[in-house]
N, C-alpha and C. Protein backbone atom coordinates (compact mmCIF):
# COMPACT_ATOMS: atom_id res chain seq x y z
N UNK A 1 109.74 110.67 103.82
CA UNK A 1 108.99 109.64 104.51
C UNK A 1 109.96 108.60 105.02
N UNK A 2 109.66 108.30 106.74
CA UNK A 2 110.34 107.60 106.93
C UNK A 2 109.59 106.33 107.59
N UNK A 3 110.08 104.38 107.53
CA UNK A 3 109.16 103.73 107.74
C UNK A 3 109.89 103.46 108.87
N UNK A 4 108.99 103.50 110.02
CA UNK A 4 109.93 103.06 111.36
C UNK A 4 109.69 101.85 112.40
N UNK A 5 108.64 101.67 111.63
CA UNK A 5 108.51 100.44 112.40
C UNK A 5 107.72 100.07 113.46
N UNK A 6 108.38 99.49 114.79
CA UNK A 6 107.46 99.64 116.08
C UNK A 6 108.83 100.66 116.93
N UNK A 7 108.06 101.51 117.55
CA UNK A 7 108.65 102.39 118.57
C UNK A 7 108.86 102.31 119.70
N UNK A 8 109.64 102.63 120.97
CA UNK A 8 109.14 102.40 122.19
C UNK A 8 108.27 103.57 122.47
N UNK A 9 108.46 104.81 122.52
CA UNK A 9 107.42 105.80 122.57
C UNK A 9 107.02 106.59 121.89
N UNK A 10 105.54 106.23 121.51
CA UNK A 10 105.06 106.43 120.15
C UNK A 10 104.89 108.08 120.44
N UNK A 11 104.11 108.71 121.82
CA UNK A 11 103.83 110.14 122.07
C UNK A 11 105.13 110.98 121.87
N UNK A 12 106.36 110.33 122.26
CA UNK A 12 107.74 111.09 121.86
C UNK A 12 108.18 110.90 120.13
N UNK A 13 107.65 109.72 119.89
CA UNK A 13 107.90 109.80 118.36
C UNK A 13 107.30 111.12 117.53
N UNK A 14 105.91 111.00 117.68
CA UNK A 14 105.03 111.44 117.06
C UNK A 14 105.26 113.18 117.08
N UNK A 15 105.81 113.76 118.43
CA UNK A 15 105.98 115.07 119.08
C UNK A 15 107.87 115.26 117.85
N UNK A 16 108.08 114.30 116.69
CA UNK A 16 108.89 114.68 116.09
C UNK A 16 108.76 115.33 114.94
N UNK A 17 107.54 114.53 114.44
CA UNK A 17 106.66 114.31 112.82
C UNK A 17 106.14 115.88 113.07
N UNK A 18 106.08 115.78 111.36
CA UNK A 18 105.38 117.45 111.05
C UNK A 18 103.93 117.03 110.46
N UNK A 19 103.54 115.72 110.33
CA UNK A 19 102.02 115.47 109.63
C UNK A 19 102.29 113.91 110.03
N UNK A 20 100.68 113.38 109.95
CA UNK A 20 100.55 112.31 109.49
C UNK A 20 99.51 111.68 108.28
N UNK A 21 100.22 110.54 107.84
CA UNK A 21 99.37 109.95 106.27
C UNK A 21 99.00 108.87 106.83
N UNK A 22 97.23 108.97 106.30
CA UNK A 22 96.36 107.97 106.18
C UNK A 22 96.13 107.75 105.04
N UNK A 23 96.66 106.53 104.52
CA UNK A 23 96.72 106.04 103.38
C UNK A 23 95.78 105.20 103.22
N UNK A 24 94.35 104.58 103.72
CA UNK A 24 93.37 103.58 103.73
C UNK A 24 92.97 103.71 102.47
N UNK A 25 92.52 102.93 101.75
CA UNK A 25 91.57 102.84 101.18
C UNK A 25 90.13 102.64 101.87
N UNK A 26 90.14 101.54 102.53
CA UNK A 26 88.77 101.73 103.29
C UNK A 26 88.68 102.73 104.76
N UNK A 27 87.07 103.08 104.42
CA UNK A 27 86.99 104.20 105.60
C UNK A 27 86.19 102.78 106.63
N UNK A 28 85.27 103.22 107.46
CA UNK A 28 84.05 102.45 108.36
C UNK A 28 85.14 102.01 109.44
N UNK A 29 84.51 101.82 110.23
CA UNK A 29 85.02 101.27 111.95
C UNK A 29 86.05 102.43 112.44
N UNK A 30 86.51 102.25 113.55
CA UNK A 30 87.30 103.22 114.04
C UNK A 30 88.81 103.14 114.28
N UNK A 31 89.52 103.86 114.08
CA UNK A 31 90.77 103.18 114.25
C UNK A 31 91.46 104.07 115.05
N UNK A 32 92.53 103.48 116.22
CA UNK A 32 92.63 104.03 117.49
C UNK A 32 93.78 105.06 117.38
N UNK A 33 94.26 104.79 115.80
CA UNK A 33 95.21 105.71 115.47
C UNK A 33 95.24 107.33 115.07
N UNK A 34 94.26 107.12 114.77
CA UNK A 34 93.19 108.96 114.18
C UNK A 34 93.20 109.50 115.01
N UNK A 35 92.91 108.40 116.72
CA UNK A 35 93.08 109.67 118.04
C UNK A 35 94.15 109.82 118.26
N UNK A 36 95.14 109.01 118.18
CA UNK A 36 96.38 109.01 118.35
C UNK A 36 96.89 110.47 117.77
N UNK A 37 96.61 110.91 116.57
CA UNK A 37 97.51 111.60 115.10
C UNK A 37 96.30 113.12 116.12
N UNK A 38 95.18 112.93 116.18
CA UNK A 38 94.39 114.17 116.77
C UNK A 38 94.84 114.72 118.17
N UNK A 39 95.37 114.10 119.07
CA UNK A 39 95.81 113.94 120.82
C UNK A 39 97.29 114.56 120.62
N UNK A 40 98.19 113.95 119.67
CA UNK A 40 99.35 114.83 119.08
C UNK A 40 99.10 115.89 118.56
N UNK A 41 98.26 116.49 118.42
CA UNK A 41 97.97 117.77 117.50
C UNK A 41 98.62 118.15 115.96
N UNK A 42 98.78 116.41 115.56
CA UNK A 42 99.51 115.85 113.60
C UNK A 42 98.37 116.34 112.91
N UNK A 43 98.88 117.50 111.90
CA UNK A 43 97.54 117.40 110.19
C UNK A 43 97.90 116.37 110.24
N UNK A 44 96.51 115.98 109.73
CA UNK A 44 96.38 114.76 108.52
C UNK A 44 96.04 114.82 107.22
N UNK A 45 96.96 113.97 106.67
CA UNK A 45 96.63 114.11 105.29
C UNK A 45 96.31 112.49 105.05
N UNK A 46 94.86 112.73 104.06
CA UNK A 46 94.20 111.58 104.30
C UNK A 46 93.04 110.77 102.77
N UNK A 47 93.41 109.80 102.67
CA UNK A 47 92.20 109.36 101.72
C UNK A 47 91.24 109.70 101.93
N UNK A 48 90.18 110.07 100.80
CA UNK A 48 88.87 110.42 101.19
C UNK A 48 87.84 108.77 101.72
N UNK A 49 87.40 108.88 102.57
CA UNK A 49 86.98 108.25 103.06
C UNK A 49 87.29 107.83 104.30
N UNK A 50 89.07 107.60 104.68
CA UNK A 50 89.50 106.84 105.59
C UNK A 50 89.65 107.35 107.42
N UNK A 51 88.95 108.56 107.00
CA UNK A 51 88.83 108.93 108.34
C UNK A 51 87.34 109.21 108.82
N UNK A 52 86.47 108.54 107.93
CA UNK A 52 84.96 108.42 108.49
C UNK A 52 84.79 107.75 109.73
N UNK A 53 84.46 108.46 111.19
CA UNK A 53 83.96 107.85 112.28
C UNK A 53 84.56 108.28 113.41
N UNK A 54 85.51 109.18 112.83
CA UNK A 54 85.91 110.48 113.96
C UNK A 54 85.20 111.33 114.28
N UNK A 55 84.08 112.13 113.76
CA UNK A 55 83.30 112.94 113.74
C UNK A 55 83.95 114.35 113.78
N UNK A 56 84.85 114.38 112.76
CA UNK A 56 85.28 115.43 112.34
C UNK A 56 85.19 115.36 110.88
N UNK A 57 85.48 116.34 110.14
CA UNK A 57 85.81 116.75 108.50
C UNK A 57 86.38 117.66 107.90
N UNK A 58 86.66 116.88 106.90
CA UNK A 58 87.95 118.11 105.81
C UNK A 58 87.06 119.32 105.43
N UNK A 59 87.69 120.10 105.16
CA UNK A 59 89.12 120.57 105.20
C UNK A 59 89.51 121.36 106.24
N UNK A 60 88.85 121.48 107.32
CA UNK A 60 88.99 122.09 109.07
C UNK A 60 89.88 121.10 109.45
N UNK A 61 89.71 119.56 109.62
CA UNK A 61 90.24 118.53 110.57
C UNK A 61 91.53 117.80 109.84
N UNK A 62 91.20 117.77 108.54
CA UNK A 62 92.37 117.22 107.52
C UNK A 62 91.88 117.37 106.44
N UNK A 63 93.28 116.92 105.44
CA UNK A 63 92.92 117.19 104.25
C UNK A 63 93.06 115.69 103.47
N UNK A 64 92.09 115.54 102.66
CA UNK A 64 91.39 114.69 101.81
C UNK A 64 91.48 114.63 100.24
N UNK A 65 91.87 112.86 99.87
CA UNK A 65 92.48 113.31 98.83
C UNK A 65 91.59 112.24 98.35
N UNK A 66 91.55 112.11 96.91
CA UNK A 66 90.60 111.11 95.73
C UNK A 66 91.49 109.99 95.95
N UNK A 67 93.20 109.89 95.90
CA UNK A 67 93.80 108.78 95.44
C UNK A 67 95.04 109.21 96.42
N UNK A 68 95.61 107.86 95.58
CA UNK A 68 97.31 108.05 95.93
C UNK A 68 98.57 108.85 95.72
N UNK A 69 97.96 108.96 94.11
CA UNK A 69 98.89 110.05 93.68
C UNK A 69 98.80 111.53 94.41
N UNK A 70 97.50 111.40 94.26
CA UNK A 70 97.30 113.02 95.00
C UNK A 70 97.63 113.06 96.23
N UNK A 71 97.32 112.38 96.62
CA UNK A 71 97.94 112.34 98.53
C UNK A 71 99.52 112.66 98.35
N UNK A 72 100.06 111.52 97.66
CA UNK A 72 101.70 111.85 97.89
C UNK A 72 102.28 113.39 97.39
N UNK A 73 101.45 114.02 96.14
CA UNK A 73 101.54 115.21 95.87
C UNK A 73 100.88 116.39 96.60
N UNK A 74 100.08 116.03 97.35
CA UNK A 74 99.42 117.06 98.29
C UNK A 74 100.33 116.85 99.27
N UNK A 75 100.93 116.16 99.66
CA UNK A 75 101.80 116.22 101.25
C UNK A 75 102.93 116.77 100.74
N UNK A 76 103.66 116.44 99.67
CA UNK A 76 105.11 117.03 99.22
C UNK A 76 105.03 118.28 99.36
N UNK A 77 103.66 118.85 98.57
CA UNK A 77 103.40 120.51 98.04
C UNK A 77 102.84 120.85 99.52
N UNK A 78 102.66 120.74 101.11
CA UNK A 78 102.58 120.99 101.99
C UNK A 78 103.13 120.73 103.15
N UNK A 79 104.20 119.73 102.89
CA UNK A 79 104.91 119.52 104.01
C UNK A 79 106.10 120.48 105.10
N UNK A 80 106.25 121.42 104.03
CA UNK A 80 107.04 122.74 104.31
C UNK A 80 106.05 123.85 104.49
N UNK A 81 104.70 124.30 104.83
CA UNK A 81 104.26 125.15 104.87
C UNK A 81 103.89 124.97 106.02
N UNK A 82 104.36 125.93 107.07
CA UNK A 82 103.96 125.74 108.71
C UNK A 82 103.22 126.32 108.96
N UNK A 83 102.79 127.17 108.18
CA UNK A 83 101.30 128.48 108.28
C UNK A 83 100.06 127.22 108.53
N UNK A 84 100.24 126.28 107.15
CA UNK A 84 99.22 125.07 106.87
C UNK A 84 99.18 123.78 107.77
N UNK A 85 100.36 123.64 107.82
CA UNK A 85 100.31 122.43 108.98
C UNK A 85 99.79 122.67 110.31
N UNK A 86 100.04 124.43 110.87
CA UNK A 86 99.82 124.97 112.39
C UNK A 86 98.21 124.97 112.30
N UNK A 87 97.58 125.36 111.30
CA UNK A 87 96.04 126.32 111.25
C UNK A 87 95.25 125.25 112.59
C-alpha cells in the first residue's frame, strides 16, 4: 500500500493499481469515487456497508468485509491472484 496523495492524473494513476480499498465505515450518500474505481475497471475491496448506493453488490461487484482486520487480510490473501482481481 502506497499513500499518494493528490495526483495530476488520477485515470493514468489508477490504470497502475491492481485493486482499490474502501475503507468507510459509513455507507449512505454517494461518493464520486466508487465510479471512479468502477470506470477504471479496479476490484474493490470494501467495508460492508460502504459501497451502498451504487446499485451494485458483493460478491459479483466487490468484495465485502465485517471490519478492518479482515479487509487488510482479505486484500493481502488476494492481491496476487489475477484470476480474482480479472473475474
Amino acid at each position: 500500500v502506497r499513500f499518494m496523495g493528490f495526483v495530476d492524473d488520477i485515470d493514468a494513476f489508477l490504470a497502475t493499481c491492481r485493486a482499490s480499498v474502501v475503507a468507510d465505515f459509513l455507507g449512505g450518500g454517494f461518493k464520486v469515487r466508487l465510479l471512479t474505481y468502477v470506470f477504471n475497471r479496479l476490484p474493490m475491496f470494501a467495508m460492508k456497508g460502504a459501497v451502498s448506493g451504487l446499485g451494485v453488490s458483493a460478491p459479483s461487484a466487490f468484495t465485502e468485509f465485517n471490519d478492518l482486520a479482515a479487509l487488510a487480510q482479505g486484500v493481502c490473501e488476494r492481491i496476487d491472484d489475477f484470476d480474482y482481481l480479472n473475474r
